[in-house]
C-alpha atoms as a PDB file:
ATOM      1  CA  UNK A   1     103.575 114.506 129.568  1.00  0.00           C
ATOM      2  CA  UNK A   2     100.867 112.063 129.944  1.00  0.00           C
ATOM      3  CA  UNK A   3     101.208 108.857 131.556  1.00  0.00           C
ATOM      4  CA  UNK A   4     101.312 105.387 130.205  1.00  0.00           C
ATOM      5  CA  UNK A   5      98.362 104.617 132.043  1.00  0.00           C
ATOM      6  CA  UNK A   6      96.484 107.740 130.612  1.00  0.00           C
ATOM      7  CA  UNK A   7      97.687 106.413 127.172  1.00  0.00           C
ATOM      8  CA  UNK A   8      96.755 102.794 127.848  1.00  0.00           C
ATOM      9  CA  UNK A   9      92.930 103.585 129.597  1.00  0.00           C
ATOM     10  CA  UNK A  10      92.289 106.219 126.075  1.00  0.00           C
ATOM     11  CA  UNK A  11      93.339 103.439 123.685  1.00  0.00           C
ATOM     12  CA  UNK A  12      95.076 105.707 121.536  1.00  0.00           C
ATOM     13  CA  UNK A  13      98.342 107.789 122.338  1.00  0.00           C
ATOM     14  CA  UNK A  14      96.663 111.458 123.557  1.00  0.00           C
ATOM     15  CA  UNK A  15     100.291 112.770 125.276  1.00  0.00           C
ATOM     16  CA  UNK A  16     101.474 115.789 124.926  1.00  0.00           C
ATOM     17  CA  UNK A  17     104.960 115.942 123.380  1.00  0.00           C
ATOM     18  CA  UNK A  18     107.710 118.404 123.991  1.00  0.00           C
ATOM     19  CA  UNK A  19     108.042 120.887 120.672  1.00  0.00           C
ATOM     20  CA  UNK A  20     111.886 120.956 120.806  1.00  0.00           C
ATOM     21  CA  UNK A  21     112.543 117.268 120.656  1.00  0.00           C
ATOM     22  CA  UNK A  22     113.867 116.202 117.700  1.00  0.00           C
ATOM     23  CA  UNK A  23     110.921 113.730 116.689  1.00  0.00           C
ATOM     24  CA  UNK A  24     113.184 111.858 114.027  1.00  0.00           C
ATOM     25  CA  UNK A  25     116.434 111.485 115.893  1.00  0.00           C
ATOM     26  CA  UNK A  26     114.254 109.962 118.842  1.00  0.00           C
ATOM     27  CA  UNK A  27     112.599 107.659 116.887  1.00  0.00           C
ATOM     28  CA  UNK A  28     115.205 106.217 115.476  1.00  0.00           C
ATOM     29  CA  UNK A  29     116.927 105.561 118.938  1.00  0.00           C
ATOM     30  CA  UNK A  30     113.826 104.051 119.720  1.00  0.00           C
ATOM     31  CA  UNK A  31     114.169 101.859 116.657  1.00  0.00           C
ATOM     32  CA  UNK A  32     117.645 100.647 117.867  1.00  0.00           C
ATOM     33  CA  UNK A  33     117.400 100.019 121.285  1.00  0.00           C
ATOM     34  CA  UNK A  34     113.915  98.090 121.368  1.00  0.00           C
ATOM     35  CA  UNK A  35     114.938  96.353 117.524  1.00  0.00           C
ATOM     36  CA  UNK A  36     111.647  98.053 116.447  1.00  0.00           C
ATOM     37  CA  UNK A  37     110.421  98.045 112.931  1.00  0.00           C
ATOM     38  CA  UNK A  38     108.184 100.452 111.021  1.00  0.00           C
ATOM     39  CA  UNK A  39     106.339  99.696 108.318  1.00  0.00           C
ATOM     40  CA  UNK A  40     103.994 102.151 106.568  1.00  0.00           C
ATOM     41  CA  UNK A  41     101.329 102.326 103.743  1.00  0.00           C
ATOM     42  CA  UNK A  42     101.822 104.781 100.817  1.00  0.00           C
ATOM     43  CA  UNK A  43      98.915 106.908 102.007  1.00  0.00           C
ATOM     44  CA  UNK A  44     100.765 107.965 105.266  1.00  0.00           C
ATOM     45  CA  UNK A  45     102.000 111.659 105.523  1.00  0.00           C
ATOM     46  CA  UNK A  46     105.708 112.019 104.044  1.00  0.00           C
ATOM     47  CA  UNK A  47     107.452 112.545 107.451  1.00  0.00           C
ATOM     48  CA  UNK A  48     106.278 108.937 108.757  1.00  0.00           C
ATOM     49  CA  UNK A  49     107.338 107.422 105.159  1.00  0.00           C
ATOM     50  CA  UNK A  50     110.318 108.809 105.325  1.00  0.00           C
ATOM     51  CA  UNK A  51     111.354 106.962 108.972  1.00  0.00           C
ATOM     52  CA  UNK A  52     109.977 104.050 107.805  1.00  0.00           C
ATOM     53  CA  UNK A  53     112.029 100.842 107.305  1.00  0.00           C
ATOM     54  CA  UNK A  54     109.835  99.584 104.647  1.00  0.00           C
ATOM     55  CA  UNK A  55     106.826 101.853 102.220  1.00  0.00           C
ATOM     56  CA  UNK A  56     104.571  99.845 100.561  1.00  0.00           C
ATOM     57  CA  UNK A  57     101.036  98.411  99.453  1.00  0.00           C
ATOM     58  CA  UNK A  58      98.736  95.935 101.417  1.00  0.00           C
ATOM     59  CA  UNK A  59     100.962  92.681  99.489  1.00  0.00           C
ATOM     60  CA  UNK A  60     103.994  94.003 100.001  1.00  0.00           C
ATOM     61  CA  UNK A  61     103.101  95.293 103.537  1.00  0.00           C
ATOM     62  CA  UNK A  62     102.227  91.509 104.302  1.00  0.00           C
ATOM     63  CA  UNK A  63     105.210  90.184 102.875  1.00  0.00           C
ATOM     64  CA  UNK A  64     107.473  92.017 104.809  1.00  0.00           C
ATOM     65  CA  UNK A  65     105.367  91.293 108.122  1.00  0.00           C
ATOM     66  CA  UNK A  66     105.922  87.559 107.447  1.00  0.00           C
ATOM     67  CA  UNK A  67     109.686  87.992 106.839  1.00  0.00           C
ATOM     68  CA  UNK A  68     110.454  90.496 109.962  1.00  0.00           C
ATOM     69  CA  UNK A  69     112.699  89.026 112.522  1.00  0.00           C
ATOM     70  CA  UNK A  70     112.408  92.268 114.827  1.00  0.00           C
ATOM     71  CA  UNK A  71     110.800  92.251 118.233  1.00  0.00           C
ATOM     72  CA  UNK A  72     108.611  95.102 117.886  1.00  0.00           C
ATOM     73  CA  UNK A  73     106.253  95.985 114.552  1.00  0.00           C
ATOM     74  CA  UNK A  74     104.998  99.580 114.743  1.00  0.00           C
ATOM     75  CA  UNK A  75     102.108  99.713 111.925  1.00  0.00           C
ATOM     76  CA  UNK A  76     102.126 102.973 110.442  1.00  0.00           C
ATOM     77  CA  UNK A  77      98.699 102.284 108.506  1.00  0.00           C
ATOM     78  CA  UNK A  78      94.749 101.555 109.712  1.00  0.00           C
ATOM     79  CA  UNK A  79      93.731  98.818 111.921  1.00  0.00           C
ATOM     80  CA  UNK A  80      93.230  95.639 109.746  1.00  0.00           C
ATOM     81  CA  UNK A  81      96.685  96.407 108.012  1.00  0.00           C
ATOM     82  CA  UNK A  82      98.210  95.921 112.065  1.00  0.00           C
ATOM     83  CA  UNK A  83      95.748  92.534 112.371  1.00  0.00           C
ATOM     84  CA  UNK A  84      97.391  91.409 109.774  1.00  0.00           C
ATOM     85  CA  UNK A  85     100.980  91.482 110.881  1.00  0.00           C
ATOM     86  CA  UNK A  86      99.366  90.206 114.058  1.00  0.00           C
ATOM     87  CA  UNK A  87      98.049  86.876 112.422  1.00  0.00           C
ATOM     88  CA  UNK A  88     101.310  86.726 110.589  1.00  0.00           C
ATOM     89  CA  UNK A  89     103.334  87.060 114.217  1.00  0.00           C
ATOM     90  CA  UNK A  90     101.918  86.337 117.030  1.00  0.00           C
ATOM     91  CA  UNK A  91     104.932  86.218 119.504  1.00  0.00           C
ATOM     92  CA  UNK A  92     105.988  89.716 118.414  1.00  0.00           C
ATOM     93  CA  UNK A  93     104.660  92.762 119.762  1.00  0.00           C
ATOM     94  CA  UNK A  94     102.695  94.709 117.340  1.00  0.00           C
ATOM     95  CA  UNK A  95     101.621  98.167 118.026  1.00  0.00           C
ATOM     96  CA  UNK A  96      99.567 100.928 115.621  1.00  0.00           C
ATOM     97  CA  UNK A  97      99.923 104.780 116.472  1.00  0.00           C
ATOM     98  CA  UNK A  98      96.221 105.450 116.510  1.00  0.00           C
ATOM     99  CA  UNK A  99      93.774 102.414 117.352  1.00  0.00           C
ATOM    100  CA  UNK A 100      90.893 104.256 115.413  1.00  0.00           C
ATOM    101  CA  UNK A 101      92.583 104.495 112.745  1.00  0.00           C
ATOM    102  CA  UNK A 102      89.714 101.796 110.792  1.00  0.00           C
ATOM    103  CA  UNK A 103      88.857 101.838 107.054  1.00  0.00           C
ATOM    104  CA  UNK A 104      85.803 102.609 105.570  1.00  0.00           C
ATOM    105  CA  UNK A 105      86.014  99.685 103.302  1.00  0.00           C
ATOM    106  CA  UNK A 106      86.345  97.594 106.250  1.00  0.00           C
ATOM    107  CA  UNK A 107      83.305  98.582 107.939  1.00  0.00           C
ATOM    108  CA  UNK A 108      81.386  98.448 105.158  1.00  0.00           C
ATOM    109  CA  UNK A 109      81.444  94.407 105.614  1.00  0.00           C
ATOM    110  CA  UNK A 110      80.339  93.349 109.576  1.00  0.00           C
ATOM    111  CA  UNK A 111      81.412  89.724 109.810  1.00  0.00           C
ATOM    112  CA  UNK A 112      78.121  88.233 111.384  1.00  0.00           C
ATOM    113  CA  UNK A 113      76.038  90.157 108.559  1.00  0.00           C
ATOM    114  CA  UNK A 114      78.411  88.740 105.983  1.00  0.00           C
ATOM    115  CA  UNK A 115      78.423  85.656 107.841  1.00  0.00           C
ATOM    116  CA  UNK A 116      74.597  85.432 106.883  1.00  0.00           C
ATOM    117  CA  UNK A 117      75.329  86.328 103.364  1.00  0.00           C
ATOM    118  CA  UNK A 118      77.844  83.289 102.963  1.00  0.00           C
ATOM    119  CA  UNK A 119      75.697  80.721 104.330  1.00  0.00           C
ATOM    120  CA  UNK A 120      72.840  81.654 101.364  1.00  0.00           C
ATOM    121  CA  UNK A 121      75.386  80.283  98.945  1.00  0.00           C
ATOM    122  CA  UNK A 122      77.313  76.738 100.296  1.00  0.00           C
ATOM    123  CA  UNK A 123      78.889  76.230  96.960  1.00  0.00           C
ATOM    124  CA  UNK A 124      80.547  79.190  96.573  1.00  0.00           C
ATOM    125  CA  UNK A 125      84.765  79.984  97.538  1.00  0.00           C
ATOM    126  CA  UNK A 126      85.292  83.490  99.817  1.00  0.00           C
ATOM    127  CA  UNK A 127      87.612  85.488  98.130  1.00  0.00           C
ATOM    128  CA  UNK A 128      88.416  88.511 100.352  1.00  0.00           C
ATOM    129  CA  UNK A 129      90.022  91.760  99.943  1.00  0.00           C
ATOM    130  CA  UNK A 130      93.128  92.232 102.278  1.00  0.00           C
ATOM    131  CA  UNK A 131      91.346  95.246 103.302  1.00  0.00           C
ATOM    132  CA  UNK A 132      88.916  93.912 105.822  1.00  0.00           C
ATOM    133  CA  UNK A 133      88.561  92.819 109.458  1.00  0.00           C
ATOM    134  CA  UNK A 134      90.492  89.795 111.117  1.00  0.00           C
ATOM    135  CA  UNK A 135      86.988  88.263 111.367  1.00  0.00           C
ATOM    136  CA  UNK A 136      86.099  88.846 107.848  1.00  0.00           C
ATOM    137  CA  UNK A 137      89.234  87.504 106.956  1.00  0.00           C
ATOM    138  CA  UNK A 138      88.470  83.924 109.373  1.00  0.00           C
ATOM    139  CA  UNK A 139      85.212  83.385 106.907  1.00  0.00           C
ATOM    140  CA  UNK A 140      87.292  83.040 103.653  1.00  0.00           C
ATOM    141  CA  UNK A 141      89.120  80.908 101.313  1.00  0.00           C
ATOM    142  CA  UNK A 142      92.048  83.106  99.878  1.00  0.00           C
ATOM    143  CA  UNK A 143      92.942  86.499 100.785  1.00  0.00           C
ATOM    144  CA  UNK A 144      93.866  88.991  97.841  1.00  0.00           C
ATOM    145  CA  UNK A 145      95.305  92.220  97.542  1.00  0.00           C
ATOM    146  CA  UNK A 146      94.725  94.827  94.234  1.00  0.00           C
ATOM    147  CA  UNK A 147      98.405  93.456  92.889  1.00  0.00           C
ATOM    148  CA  UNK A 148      97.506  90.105  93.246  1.00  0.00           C
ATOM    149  CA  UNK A 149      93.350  89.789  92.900  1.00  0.00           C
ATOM    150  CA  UNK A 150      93.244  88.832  89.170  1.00  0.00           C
ATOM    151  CA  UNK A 151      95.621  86.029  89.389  1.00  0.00           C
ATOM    152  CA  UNK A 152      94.384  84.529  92.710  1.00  0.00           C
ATOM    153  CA  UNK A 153      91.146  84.505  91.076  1.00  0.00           C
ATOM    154  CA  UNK A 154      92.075  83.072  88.057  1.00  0.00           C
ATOM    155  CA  UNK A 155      93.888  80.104  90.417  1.00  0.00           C
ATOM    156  CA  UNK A 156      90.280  78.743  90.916  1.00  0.00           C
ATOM    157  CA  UNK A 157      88.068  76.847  88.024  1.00  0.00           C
ATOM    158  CA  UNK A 158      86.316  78.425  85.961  1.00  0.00           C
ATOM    159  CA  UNK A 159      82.820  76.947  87.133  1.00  0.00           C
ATOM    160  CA  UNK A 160      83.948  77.716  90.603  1.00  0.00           C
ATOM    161  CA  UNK A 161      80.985  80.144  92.549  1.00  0.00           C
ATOM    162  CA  UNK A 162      82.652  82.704  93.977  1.00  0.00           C
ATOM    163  CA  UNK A 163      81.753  85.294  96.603  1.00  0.00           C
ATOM    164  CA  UNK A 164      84.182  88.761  96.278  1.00  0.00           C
ATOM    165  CA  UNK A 165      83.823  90.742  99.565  1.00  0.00           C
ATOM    166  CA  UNK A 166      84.065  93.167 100.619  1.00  0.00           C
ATOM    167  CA  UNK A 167      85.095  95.918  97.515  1.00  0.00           C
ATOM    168  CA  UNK A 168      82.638  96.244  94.887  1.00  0.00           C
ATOM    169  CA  UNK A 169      84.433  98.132  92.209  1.00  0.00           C
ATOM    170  CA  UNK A 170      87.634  95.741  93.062  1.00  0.00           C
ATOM    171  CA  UNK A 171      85.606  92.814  92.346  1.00  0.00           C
ATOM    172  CA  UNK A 172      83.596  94.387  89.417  1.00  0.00           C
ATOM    173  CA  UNK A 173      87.135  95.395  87.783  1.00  0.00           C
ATOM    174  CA  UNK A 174      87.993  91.356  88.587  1.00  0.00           C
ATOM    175  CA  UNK A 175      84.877  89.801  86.885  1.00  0.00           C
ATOM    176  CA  UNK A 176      85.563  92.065  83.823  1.00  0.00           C
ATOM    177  CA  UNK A 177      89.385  90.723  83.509  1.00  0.00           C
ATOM    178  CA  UNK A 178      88.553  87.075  83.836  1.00  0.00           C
ATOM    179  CA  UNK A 179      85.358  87.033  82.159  1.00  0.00           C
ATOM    180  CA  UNK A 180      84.210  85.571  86.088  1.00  0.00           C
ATOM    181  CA  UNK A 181      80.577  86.211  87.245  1.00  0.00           C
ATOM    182  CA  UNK A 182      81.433  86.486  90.900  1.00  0.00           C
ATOM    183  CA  UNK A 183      79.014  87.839  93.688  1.00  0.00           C
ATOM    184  CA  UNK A 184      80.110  90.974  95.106  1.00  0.00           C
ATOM    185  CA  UNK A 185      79.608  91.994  98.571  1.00  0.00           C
ATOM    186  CA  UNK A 186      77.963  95.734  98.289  1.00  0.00           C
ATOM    187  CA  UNK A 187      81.123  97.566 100.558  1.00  0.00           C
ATOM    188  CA  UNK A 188      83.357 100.060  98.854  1.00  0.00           C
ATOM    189  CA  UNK A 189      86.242 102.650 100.281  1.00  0.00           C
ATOM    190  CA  UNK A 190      84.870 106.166 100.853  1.00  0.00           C
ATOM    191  CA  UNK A 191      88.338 108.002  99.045  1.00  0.00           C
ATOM    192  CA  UNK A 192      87.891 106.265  95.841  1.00  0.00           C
ATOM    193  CA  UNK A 193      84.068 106.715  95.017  1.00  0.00           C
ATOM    194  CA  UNK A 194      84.686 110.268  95.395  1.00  0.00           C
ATOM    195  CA  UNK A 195      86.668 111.039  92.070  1.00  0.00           C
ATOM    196  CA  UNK A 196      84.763 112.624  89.584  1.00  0.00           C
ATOM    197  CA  UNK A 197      84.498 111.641  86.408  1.00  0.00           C
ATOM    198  CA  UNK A 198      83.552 115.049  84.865  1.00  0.00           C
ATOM    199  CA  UNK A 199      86.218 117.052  86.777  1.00  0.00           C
ATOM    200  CA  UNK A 200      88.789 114.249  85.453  1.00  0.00           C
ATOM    201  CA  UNK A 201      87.792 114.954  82.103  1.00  0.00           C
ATOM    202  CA  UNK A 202      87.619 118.578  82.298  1.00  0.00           C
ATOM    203  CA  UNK A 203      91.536 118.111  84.127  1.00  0.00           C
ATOM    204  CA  UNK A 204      92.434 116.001  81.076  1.00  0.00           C
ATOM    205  CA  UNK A 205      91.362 118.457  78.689  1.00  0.00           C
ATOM    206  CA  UNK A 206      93.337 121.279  80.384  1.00  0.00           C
ATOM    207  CA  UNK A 207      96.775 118.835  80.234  1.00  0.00           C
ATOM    208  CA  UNK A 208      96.014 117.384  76.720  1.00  0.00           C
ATOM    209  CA  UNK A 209      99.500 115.223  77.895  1.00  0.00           C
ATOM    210  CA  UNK A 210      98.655 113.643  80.634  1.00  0.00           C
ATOM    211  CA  UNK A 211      98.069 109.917  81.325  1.00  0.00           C
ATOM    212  CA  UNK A 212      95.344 109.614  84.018  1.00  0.00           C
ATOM    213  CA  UNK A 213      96.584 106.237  86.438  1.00  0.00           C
ATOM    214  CA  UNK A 214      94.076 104.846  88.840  1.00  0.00           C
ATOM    215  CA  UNK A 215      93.114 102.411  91.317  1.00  0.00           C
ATOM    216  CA  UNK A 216      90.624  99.567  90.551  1.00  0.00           C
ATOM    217  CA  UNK A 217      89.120 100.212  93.889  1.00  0.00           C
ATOM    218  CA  UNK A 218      87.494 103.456  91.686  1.00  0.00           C
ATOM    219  CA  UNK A 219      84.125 103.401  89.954  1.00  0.00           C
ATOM    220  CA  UNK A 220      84.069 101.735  86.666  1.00  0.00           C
ATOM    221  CA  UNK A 221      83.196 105.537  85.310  1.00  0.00           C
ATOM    222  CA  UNK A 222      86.724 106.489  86.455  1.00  0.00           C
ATOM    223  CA  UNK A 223      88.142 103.365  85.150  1.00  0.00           C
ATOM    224  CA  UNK A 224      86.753 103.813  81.569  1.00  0.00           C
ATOM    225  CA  UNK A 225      88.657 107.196  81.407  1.00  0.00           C
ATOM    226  CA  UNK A 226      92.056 105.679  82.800  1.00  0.00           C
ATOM    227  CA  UNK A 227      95.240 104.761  80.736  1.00  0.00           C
ATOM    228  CA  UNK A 228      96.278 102.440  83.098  1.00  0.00           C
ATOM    229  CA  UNK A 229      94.966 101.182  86.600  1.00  0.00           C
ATOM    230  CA  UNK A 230      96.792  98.953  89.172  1.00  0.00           C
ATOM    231  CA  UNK A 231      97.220  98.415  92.433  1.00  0.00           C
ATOM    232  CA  UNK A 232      99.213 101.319  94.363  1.00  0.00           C
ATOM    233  CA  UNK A 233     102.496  99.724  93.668  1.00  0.00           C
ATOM    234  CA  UNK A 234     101.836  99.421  90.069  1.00  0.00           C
ATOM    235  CA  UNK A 235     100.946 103.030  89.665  1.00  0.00           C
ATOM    236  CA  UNK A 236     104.199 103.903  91.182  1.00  0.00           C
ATOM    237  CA  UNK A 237     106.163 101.523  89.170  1.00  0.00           C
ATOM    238  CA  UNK A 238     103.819 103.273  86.012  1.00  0.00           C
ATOM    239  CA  UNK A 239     104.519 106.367  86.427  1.00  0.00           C
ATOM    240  CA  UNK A 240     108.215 105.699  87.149  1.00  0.00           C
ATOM    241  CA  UNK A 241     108.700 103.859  83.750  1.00  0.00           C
ATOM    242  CA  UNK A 242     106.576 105.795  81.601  1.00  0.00           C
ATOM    243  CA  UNK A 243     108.248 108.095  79.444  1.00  0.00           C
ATOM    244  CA  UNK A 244     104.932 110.844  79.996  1.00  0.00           C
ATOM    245  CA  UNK A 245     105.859 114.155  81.871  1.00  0.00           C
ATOM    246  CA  UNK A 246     102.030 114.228  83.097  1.00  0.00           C
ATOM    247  CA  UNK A 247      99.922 112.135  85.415  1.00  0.00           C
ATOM    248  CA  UNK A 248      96.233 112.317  86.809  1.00  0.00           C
ATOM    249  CA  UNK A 249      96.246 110.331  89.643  1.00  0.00           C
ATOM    250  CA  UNK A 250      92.925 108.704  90.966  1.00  0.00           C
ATOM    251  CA  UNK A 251      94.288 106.982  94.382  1.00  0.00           C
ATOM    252  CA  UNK A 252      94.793 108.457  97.823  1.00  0.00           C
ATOM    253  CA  UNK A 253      97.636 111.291  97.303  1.00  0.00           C
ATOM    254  CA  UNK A 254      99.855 110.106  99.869  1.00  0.00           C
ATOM    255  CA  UNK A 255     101.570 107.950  96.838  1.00  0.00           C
ATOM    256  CA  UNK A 256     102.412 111.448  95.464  1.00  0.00           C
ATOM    257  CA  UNK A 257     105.177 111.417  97.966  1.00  0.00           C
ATOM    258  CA  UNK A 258     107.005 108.557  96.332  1.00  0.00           C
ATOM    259  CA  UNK A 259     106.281 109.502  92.781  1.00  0.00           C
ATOM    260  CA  UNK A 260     108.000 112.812  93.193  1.00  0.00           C
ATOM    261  CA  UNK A 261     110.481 111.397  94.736  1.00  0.00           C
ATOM    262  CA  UNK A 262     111.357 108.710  91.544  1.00  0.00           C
ATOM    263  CA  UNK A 263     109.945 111.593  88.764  1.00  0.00           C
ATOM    264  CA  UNK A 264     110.831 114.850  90.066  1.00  0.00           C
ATOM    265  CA  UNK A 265     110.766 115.881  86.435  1.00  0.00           C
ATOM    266  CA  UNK A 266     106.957 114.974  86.179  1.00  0.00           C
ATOM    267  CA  UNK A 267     103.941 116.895  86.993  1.00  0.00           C
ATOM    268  CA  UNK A 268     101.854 114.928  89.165  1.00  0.00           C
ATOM    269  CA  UNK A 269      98.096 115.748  89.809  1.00  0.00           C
ATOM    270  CA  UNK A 270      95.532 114.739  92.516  1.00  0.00           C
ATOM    271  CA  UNK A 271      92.459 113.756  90.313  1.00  0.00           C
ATOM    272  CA  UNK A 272      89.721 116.018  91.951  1.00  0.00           C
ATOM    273  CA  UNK A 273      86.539 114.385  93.960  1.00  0.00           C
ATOM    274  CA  UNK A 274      83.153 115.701  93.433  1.00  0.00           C
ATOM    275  CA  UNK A 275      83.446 117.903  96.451  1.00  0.00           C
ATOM    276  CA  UNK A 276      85.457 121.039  97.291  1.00  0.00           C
ATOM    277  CA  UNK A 277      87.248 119.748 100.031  1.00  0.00           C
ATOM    278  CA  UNK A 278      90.657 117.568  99.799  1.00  0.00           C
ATOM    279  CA  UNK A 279      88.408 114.677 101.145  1.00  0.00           C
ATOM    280  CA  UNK A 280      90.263 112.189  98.736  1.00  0.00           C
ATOM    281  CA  UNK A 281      92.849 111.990 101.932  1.00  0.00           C
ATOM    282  CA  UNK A 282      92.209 109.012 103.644  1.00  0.00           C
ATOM    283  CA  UNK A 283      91.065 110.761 106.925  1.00  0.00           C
ATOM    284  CA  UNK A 284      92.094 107.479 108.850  1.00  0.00           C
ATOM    285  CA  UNK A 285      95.712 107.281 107.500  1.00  0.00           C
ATOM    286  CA  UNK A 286      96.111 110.778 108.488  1.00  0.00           C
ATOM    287  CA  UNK A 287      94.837 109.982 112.099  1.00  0.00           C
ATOM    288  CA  UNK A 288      98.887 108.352 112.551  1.00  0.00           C
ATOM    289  CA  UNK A 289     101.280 111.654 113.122  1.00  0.00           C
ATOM    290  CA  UNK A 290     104.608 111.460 113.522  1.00  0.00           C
ATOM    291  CA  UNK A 291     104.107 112.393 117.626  1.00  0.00           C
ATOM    292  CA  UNK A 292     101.815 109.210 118.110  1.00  0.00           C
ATOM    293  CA  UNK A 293     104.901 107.320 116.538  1.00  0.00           C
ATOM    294  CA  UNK A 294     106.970 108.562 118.696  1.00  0.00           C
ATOM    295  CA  UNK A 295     104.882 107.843 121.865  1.00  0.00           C
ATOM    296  CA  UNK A 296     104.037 104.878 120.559  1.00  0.00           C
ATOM    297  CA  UNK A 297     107.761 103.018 120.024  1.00  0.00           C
ATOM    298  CA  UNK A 298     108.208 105.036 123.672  1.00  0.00           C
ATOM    299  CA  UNK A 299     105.411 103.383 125.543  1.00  0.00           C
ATOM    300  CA  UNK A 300     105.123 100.387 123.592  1.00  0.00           C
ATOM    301  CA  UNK A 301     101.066 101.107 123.355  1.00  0.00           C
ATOM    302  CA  UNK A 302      98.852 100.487 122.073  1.00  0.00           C
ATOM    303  CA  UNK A 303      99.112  97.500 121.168  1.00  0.00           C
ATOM    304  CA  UNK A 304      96.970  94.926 118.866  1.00  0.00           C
ATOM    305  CA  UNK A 305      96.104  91.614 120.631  1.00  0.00           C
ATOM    306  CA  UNK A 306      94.205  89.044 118.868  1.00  0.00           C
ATOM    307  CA  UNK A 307      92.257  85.634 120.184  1.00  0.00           C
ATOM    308  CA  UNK A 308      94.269  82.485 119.320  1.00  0.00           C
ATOM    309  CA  UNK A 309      91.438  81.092 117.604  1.00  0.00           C
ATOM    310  CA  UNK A 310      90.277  84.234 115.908  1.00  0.00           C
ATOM    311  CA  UNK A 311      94.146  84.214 114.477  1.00  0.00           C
ATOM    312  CA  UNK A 312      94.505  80.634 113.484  1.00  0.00           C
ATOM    313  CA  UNK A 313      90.962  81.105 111.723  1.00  0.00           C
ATOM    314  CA  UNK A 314      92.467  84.292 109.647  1.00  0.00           C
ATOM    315  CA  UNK A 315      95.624  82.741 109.367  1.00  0.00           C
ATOM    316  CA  UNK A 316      94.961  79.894 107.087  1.00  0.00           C
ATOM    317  CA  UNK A 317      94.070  82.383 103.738  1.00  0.00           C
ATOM    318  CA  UNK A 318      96.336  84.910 104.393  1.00  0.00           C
ATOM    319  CA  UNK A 319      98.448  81.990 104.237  1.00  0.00           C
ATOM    320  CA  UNK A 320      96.888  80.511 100.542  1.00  0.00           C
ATOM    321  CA  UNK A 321      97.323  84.217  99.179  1.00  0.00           C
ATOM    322  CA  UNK A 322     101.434  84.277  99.650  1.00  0.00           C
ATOM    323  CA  UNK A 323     101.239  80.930  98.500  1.00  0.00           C
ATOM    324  CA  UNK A 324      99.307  81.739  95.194  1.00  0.00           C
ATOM    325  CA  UNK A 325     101.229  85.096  94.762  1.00  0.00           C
ATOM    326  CA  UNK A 326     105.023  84.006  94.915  1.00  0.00           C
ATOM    327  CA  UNK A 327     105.287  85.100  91.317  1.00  0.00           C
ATOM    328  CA  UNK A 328     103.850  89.085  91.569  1.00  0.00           C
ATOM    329  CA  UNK A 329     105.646  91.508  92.305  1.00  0.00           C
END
């Protein structure tokens, strides 16, 4: 086995891990002795949701990182989900399985270009997507997740200016709910402007049942076809209330994992992309494995530092947006 100083100078846990060890029965010890916790996104694989202490969406995710008393959050998720619970705690030890595990969303939005872009319009609030960088995040107002977007917006007057960064089709979905006329930064995630509209179709004519569920981070062209969209942990909560036997799902498929597990009477379908591959997987959720987790809670690396400053700066509307969302769920 590697090192922890191999581990440490790669950034990223690259150790080589026995194939007889019983990956779950170690983590857990792990878990115990260090009073570890591990939270994890829908999209992760099954196996790492299944350790988890606590599954959920980005607001729920940053709920439960403000309420942790344990020593040690593992992030099973990308990087800017870890930042967060880093903002949120600074005197615990926060550690992510893969450090390049980013989001494409994310990058789509550099803070010093955006930076640029803000300072065109003084009058206008910054109303960011949780999905973005710690940086991103010290340039606005209120932070907002897909469960709680509409309402946070809605918090502001009407005549307010507002700049929506970094999602397009999140804010576009926004200004058609409220009737708002907000600026949209021109950044989008790379697994939901892949679903095809024409393949959906063609999938809903073949289950003449089905309900098709989606994700307002999805093109509007998807969105005109849905039943219902919402946030990841509305989609669950859909599909497990709904008396329909069929569902077209247009998120990342790692939520399948939780759907079957509340409808295991339903028939649950991937809505297909415009290419042949599965390439609707987020290929930087997938990056975590269950071995990194396990090296990870073992070595304690690597681990997400943040500058004071940088922290207090994100802090403040990370902050505003638990305030504002006390009453969704």
């Amino acid at each position: 086995m590697k090192t922890m100083e191999s581990v440490e100078k790669y950034g990223f846990v690259v150790a080589d891990v026995d194939p007889t060890l019983d990956l779950e029965a170690e983590i857990l010890r792990l878990k115990r002795e260090k009073n570890a916790v591990i939270l994890a996104h829908y999209y992760q694989d099954s196996e790492i949701q299944d350790l988890a202490d606590y599954v959920g969406d980005s607001l729920g995710l940053a709920r439960q990182a403000a309420q942790t008393d344990a020593e040690i959050i593992l992030f099973a998720g990308v990087h800017f989900m870890a930042e967060t619970a880093k903002i949120l705690n600074p005197n615990k030890k926060v550690l992510i399985p893969d450090m390049n595990a980013g989001c494409s969303l994310s990058d789509s939005c550099p803070a010093d270009v955006f930076a640029e872009f803000k300072a065109r319009r003084p009058d206008h609030v910054v109303v960011s997507y949780i999905n973005c960088s710690a940086a991103l995040k010290a340039l606005s107002d209120v932070i907002v997740t897909s469960s709680n977007a509409v309402a946070v917006v809605e918090s502001f007057p009407k005549d307010q200016p507002i700049i929506f960064a970094p999602d397009k089709n999140l804010g576009a979905y926004i200004n058609k709910k409220t009737g708002r006329k907000m600026v949209l930064w021109d950044g989008a995630c790379m697994v939901h402007e892949i679903f095809n509209r024409k393949k959906i179709e063609a999938a809903l004519r073949d289950h003449p049942d089905a309900l098709l569920v989606a994700h307002p981070e999805c093109e509007e062209a998807v969105l005109e076809t849905a039943h219902f969209i919402g946030s990841t942990t509305e989609l669950l909560r859909y599909v497990e209330s709904s008396p329909a036997k069929t569902f077209i799902v247009a998120t990342e498929p790692g939520i399948l994992h939780k759907m079957r597990a509340s409808r295991p009477d339903a028939n649950l379908i991937p809505a297909p992309s415009n290419q042949s591959c599965a390439c609707n997987n987020c290929p930087h959720m997938k990056l975590n494995t269950l071995e990194k987790v396990y090296l990870t809670l073992l070595y304690e690396v690597p681990e997400l530092t943040m500058d004071e400053d940088l922290r207090l700066a994100a802090l403040k509307p990370i902050e505003r947006m638990l305030e504002l969302s006390r009453g969704v769920k």
